[in-house]
Protein backbone atom coordinates (compact mmCIF):
# COMPACT_ATOMS: atom_id res chain seq x y z
CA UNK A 1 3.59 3.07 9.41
CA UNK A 2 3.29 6.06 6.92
CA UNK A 3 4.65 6.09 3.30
CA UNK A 4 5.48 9.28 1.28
CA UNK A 5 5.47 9.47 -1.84
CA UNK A 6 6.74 13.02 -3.04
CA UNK A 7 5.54 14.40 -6.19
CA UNK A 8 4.01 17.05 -7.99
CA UNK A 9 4.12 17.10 -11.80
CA UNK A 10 3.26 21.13 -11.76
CA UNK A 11 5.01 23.06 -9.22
CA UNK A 12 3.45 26.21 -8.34
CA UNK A 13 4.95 29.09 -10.10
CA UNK A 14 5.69 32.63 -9.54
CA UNK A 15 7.18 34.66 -12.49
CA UNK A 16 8.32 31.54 -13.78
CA UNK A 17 10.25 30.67 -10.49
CA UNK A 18 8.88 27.37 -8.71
CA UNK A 19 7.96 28.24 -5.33
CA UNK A 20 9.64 25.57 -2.54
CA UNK A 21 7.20 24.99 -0.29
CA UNK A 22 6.31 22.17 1.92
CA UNK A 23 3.73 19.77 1.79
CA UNK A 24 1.77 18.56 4.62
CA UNK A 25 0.44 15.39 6.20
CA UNK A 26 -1.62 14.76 8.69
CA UNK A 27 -2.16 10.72 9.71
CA UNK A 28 -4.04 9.23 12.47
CA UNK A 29 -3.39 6.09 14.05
CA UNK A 30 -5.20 3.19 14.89
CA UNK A 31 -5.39 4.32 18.67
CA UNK A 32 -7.07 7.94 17.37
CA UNK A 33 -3.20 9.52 18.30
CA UNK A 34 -2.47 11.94 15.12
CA UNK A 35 0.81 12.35 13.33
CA UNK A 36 1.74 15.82 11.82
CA UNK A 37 4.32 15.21 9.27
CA UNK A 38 6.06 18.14 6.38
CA UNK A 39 7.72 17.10 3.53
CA UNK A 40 10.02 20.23 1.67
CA UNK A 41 10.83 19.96 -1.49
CA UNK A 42 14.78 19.74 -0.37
CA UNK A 43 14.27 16.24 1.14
CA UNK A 44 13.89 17.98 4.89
CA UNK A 45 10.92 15.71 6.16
CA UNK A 46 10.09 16.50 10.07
CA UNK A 47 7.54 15.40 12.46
CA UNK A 48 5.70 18.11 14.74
CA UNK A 49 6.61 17.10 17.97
CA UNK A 50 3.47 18.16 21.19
CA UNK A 51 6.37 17.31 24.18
CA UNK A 52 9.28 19.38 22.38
CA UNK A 53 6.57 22.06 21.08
CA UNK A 54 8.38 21.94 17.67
CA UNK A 55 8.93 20.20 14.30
CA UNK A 56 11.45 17.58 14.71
CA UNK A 57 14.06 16.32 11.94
CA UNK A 58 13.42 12.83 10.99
CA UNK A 59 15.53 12.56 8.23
CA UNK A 60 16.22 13.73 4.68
CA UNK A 61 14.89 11.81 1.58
CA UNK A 62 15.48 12.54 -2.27
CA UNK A 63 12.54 11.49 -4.12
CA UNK A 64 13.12 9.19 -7.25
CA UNK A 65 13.32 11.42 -10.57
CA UNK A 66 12.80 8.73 -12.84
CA UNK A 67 9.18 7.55 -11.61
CA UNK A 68 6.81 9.11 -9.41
CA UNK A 69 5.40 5.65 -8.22
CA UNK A 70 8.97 4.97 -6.55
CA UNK A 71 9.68 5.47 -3.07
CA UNK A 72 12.02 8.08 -1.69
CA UNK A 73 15.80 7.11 -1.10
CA UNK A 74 16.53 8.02 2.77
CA UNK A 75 19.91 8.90 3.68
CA UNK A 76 19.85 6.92 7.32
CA UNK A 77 17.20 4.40 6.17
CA UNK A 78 13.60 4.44 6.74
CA UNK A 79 12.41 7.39 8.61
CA UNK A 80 10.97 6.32 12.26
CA UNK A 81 7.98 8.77 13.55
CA UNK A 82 8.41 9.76 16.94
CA UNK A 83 7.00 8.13 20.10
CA UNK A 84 4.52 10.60 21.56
């Protein structure tokens, strides 16, 4: 089980723009088997997938405005990682 939190208080900036990029996660399991997760700032979160050779859509979350400490709201539910 893996929990993201999204959140980052200073975005970076470019000429004033913020810059959408993804975040990254990397989690291992308790049988040594490691997850590669991304997170974009659009909700997009996707799991890279070793069979399929590419990231995989696991669902889209919007993180909670009012409190950083809050879970994301996912539109199907809690997000299940792939079986690899």
């Amino acid at each position: 089980m893996v929990r993201l939190v999204p959140g980052n208080p200073a975005p970076a900036l470019f000429k004033r723009v913020a810059i959408e990029m993804a975040s990254a996660l990397v989690a291992e399991r308790a049988d040594g088997t490691r997850v590669y997760l991304r997170y974009f700032p659009t909700g997009e979160v996707e799991q890279w997938s070793g069979r399929r050779r590419r990231w995989v859509l696991l669902g889209i979350c919007a993180p909670m405005v009012s409190r950083f400490d809050a879970a994301p709201q996912c539109t199907k539910g809690p997000l299940q990682l792939l079986r690899e």
